[in-house]
PDB file of N, CA and C in Angstrom:
ATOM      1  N   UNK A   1     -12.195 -11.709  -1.367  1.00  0.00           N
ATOM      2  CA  UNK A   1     -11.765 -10.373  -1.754  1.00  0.00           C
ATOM      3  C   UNK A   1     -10.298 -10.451  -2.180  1.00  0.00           C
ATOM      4  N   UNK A   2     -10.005 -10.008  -3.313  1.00  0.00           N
ATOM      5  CA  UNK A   2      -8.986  -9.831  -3.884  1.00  0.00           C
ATOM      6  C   UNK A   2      -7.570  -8.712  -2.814  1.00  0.00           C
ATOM      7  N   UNK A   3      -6.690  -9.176  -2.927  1.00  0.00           N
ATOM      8  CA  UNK A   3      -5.163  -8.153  -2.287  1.00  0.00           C
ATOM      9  C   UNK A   3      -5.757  -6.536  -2.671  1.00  0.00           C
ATOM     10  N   UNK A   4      -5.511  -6.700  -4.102  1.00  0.00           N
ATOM     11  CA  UNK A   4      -5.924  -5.177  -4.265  1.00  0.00           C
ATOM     12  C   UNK A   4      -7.291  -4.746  -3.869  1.00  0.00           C
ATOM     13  N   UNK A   5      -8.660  -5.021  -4.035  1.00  0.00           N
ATOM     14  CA  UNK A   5      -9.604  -4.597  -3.318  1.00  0.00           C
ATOM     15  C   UNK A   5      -9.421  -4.656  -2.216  1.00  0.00           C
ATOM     16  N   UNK A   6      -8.486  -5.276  -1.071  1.00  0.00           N
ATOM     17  CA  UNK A   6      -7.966  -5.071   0.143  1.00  0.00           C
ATOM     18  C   UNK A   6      -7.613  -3.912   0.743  1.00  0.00           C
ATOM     19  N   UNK A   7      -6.211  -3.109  -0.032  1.00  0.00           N
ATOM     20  CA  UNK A   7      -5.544  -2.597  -0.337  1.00  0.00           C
ATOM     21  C   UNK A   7      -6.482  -1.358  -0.268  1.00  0.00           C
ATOM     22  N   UNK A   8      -7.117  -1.124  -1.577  1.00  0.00           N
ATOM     23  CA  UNK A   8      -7.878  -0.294  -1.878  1.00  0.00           C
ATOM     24  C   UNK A   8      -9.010   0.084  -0.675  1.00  0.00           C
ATOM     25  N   UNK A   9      -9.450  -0.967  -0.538  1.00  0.00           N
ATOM     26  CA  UNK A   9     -10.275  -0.301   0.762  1.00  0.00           C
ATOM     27  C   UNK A   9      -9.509   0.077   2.020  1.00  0.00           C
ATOM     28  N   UNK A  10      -8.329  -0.436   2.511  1.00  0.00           N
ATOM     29  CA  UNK A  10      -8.064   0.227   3.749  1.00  0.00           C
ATOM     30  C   UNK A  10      -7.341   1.487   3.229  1.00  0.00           C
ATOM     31  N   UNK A  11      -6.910   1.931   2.418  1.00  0.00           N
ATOM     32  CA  UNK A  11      -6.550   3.436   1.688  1.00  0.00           C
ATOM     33  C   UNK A  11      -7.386   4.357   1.790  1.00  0.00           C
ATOM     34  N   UNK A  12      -8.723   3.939   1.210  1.00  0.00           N
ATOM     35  CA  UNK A  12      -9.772   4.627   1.323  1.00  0.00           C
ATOM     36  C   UNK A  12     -10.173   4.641   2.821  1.00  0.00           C
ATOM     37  N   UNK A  13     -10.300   4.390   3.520  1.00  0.00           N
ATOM     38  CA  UNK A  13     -10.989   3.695   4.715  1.00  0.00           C
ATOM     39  C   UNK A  13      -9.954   4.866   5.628  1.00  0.00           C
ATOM     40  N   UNK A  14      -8.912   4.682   5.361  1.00  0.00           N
ATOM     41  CA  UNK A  14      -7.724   5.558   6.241  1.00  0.00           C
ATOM     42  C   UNK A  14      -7.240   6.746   6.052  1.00  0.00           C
ATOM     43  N   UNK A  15      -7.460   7.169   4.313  1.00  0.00           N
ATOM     44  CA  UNK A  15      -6.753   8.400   3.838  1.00  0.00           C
ATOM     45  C   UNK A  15      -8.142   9.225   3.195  1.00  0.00           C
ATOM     46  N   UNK A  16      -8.689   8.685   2.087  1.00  0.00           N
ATOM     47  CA  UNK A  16      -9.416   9.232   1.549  1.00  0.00           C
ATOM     48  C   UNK A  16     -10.864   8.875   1.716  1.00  0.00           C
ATOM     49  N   UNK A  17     -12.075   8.813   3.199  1.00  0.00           N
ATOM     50  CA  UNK A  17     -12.783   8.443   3.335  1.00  0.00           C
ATOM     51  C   UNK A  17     -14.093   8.887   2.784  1.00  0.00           C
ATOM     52  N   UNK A  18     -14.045  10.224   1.808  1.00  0.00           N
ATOM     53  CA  UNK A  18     -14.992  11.187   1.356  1.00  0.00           C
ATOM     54  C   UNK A  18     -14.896  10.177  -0.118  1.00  0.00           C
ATOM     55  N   UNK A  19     -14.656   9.103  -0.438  1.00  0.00           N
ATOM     56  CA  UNK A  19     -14.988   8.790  -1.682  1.00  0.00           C
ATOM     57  C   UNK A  19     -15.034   7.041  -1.532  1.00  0.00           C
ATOM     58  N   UNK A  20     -15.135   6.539  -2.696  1.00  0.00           N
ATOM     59  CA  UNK A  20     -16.157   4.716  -2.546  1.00  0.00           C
ATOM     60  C   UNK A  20     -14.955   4.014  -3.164  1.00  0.00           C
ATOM     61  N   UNK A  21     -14.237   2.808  -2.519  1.00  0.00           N
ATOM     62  CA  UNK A  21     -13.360   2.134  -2.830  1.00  0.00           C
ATOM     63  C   UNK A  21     -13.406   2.241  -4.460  1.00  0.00           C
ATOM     64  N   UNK A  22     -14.699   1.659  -4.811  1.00  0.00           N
ATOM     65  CA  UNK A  22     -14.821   1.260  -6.147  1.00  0.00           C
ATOM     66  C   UNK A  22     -14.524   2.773  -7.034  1.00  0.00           C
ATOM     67  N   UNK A  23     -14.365   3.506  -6.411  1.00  0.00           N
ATOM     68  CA  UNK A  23     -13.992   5.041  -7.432  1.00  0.00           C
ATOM     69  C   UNK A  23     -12.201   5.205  -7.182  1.00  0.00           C
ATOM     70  N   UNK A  24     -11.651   4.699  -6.836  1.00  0.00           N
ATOM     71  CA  UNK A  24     -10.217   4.855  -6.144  1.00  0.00           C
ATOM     72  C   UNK A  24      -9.410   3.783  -7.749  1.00  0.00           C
ATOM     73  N   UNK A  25      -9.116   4.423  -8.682  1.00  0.00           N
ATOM     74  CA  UNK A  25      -8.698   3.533  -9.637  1.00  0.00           C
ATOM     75  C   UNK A  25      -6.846   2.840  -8.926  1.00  0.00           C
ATOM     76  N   UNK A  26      -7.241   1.223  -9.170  1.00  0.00           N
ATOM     77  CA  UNK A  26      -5.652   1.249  -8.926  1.00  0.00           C
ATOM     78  C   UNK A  26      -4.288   1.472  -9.287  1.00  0.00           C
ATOM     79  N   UNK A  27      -4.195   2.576 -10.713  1.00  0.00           N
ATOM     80  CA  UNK A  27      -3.289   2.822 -10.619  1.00  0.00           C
ATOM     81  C   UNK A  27      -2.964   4.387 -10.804  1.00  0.00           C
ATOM     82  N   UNK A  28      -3.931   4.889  -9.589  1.00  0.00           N
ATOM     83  CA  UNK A  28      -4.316   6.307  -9.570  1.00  0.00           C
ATOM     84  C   UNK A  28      -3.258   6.447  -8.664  1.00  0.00           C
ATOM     85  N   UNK A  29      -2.149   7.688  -8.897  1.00  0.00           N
ATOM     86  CA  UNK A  29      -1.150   8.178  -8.447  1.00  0.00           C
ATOM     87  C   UNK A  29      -1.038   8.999  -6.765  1.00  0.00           C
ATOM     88  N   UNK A  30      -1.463   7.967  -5.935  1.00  0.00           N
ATOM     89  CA  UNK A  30      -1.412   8.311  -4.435  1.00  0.00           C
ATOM     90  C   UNK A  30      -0.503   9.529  -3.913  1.00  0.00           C
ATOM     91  N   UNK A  31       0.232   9.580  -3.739  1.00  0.00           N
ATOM     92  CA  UNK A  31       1.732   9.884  -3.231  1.00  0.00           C
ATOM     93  C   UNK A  31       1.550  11.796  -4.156  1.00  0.00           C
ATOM     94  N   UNK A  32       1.685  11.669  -5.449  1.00  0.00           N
ATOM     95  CA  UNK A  32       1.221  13.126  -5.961  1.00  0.00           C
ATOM     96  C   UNK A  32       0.445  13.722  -6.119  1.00  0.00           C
ATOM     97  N   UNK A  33      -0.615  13.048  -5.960  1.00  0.00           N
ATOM     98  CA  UNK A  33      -2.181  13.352  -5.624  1.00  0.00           C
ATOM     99  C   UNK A  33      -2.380  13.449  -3.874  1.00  0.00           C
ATOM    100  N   UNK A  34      -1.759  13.449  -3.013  1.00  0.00           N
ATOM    101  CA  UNK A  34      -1.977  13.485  -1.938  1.00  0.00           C
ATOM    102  C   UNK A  34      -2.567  13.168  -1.250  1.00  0.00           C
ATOM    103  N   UNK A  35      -2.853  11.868  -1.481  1.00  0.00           N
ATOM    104  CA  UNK A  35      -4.106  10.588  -1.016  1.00  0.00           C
ATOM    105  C   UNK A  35      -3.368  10.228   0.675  1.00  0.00           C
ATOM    106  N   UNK A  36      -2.089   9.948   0.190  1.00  0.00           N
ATOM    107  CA  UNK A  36      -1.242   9.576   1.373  1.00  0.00           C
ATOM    108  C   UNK A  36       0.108  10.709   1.485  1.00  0.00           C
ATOM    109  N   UNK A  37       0.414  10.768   2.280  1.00  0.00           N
ATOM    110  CA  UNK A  37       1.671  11.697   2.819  1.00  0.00           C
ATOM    111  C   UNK A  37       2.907  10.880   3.077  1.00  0.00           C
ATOM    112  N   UNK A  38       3.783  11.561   3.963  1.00  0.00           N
ATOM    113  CA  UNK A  38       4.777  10.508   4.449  1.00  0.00           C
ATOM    114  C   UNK A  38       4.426  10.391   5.709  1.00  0.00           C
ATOM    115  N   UNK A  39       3.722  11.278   6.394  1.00  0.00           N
ATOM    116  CA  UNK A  39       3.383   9.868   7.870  1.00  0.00           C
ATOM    117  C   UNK A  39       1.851   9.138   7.596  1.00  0.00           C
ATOM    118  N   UNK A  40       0.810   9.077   6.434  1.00  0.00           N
ATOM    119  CA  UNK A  40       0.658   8.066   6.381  1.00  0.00           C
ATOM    120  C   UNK A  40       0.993   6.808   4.996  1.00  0.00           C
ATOM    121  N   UNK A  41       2.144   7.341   4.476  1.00  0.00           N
ATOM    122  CA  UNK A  41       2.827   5.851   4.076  1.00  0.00           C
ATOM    123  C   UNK A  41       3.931   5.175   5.308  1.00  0.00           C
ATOM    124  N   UNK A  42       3.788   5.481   6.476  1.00  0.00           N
ATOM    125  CA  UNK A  42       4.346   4.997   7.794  1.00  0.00           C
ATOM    126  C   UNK A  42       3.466   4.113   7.865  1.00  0.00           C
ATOM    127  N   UNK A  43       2.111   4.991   8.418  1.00  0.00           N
ATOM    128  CA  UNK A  43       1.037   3.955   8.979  1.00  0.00           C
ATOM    129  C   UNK A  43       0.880   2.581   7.537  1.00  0.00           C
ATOM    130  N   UNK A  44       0.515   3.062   6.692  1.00  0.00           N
ATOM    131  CA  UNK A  44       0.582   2.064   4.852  1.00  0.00           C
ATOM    132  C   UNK A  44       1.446   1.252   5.771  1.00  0.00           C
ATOM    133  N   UNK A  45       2.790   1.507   5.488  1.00  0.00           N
ATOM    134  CA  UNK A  45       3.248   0.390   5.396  1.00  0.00           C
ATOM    135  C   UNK A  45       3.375  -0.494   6.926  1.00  0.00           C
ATOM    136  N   UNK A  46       3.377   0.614   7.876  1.00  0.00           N
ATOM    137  CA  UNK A  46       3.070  -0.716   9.107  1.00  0.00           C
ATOM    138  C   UNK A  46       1.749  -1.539   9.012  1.00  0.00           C
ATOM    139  N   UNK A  47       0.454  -1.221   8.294  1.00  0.00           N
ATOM    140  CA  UNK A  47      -0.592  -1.775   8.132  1.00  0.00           C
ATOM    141  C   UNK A  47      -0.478  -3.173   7.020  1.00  0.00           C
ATOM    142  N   UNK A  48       0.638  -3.076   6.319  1.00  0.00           N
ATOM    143  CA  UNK A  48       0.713  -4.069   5.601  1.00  0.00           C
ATOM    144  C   UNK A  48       1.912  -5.218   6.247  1.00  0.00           C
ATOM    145  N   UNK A  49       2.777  -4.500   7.244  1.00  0.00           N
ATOM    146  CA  UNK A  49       3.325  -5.083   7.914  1.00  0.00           C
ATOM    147  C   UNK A  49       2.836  -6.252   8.515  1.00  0.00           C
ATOM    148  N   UNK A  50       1.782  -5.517   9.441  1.00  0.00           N
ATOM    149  CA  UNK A  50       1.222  -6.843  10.116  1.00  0.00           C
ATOM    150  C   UNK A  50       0.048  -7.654   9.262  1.00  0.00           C
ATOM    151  N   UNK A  51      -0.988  -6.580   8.354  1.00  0.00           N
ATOM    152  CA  UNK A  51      -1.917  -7.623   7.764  1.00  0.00           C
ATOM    153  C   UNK A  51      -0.932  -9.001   6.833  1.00  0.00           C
ATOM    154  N   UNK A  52      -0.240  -8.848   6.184  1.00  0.00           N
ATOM    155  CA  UNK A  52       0.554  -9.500   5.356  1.00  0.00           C
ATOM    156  C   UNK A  52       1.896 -10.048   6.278  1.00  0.00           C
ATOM    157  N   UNK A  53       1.890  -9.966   7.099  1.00  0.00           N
ATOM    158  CA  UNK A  53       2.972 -10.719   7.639  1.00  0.00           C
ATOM    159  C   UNK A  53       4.482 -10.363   7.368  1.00  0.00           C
ATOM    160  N   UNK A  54       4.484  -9.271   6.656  1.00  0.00           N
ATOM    161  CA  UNK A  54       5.994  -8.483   6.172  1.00  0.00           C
ATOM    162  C   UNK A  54       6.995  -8.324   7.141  1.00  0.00           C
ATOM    163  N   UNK A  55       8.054  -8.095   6.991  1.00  0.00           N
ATOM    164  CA  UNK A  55       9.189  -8.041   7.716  1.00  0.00           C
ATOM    165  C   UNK A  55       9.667  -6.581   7.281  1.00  0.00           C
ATOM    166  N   UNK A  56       9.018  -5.847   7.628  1.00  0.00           N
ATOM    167  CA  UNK A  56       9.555  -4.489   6.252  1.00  0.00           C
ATOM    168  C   UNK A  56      10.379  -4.151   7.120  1.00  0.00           C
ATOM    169  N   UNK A  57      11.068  -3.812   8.817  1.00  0.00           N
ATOM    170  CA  UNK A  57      12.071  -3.612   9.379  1.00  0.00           C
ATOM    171  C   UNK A  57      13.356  -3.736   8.260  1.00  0.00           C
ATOM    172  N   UNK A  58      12.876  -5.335   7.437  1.00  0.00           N
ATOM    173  CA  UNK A  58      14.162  -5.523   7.121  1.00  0.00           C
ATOM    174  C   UNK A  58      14.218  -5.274   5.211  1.00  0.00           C
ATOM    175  N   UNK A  59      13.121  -4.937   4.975  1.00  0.00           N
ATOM    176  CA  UNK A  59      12.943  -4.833   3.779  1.00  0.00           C
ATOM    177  C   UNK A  59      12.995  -3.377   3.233  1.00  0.00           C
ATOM    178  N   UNK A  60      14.274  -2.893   1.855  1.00  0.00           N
ATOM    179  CA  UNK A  60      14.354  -1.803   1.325  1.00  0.00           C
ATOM    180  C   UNK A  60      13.320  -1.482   0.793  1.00  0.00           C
ATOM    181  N   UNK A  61      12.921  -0.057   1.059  1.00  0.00           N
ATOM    182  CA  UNK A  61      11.469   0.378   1.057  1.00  0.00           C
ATOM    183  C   UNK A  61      11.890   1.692  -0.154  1.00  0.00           C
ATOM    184  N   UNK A  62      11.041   1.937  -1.047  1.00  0.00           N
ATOM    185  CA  UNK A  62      11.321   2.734  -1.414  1.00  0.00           C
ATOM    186  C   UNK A  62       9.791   3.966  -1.942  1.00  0.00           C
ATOM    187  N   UNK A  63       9.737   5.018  -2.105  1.00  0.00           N
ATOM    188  CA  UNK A  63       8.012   5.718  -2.542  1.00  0.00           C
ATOM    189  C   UNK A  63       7.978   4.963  -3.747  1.00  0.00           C
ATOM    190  N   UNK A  64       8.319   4.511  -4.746  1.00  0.00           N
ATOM    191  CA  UNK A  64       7.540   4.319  -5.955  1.00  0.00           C
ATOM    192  C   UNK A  64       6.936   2.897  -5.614  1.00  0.00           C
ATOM    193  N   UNK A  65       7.038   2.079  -4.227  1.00  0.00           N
ATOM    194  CA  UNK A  65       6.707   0.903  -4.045  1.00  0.00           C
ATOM    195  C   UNK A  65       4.917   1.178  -3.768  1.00  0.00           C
ATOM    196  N   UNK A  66       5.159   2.143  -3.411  1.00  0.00           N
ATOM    197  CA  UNK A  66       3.851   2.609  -2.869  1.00  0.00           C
ATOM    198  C   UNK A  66       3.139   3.969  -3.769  1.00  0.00           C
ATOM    199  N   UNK A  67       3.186   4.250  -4.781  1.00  0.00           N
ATOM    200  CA  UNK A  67       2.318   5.598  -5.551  1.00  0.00           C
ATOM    201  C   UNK A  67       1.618   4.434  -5.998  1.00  0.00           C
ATOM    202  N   UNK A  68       0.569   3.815  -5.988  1.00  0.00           N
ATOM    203  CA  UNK A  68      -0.175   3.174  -6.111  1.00  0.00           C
ATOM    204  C   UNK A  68      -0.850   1.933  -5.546  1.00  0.00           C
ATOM    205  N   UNK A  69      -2.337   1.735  -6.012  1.00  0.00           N
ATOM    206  CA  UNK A  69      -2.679   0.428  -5.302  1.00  0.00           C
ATOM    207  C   UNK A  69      -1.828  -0.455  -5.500  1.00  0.00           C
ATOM    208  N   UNK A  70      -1.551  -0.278  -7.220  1.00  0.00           N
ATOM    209  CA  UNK A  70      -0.932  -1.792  -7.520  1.00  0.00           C
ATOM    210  C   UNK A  70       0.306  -1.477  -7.859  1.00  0.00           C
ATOM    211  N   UNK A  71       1.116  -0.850  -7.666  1.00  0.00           N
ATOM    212  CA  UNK A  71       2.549  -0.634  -6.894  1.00  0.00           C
ATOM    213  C   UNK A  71       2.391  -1.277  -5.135  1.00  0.00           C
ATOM    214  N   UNK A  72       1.695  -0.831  -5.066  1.00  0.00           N
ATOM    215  CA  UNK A  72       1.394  -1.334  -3.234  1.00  0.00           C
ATOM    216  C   UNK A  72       1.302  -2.794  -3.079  1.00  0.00           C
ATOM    217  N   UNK A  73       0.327  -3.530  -3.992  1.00  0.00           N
ATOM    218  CA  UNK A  73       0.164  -5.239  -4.538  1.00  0.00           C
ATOM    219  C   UNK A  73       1.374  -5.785  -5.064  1.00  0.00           C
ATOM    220  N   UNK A  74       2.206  -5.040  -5.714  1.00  0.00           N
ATOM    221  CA  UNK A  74       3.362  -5.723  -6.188  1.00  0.00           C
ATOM    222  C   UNK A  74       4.092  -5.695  -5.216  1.00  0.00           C
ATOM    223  N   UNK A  75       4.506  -4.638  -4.399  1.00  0.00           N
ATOM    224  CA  UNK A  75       5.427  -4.747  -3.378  1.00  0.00           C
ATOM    225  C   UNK A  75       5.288  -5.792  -2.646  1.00  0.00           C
ATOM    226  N   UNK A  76       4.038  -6.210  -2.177  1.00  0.00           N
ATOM    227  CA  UNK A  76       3.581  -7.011  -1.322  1.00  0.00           C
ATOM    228  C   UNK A  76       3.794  -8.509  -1.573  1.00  0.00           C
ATOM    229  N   UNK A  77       3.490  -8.609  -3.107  1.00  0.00           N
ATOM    230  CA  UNK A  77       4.323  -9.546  -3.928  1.00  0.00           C
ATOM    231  C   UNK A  77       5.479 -10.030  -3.828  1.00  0.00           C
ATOM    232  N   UNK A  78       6.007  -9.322  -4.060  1.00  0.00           N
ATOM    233  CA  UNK A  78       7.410  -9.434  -4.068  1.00  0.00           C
ATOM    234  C   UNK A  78       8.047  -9.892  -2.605  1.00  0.00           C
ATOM    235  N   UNK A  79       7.823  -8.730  -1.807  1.00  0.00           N
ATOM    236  CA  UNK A  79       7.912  -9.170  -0.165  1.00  0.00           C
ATOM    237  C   UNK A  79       7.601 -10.573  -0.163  1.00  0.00           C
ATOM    238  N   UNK A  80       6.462 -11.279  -0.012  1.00  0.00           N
ATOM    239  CA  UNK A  80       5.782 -12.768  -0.074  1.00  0.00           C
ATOM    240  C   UNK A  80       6.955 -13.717  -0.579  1.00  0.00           C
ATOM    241  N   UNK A  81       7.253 -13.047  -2.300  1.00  0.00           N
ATOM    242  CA  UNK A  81       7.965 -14.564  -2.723  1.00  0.00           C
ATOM    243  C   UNK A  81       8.929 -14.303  -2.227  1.00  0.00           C
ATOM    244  N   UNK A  82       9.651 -13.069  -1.933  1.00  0.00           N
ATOM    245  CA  UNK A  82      11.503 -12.903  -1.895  1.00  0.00           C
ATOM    246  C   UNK A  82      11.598 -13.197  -0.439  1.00  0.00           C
ATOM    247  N   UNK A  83      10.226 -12.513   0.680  1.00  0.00           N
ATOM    248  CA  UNK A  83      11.427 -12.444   1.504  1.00  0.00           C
ATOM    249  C   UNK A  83      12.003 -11.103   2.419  1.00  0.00           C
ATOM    250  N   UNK A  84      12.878 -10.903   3.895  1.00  0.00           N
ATOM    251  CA  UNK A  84      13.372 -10.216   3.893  1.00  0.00           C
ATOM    252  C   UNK A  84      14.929  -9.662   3.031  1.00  0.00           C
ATOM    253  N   UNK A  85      14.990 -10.497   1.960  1.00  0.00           N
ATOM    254  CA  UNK A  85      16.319 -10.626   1.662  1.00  0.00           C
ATOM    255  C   UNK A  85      15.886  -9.416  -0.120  1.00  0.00           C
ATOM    256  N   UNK A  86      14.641  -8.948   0.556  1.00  0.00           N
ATOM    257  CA  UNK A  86      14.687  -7.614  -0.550  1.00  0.00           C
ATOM    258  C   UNK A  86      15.749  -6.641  -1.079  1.00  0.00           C
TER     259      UNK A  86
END
């Protein structure tokens, strides 16, 4: 299974459970669409914390990292190659 079908399913799985991963497009606008809120882009990002091994304590976080699946995949990206030195 691919990061983003990852991604995508625990979103769905956690926020929006009335609909099928595979209908959740990834670069369908979370955050203004109200898929996720701000306490759960808390839970988001502690969930990627530990699945992915992130250090986000130390990593600048910002919402546009997250209005999407694959805003969410890149972040995660990025985290991976860079680092806490985000």
């Amino acid at each position: 299974m691919s990061r983003i079908d990852e991604i995508t399913r625990y979103i769905v799985a956690e926020f929006a459970p009335d609909i099928r991963a595979d209908e959740l497009d990834a670069d369908y606008d979370l955050l203004d669409n109200g898929v996720v809120d701000s306490l759960g882009l808390l839970r988001l990002i502690g969930w990627l914390g530990e699945r992915y091994d992130l250090p986000v304590d130390d990593i600048d976080l910002a919402p546009e990292q997250f209005r999407s699946v694959r805003a969410v995949d890149a972040f995660v990206e990025s985290a991976l190659v860079k680092g806490p030195a985000l």
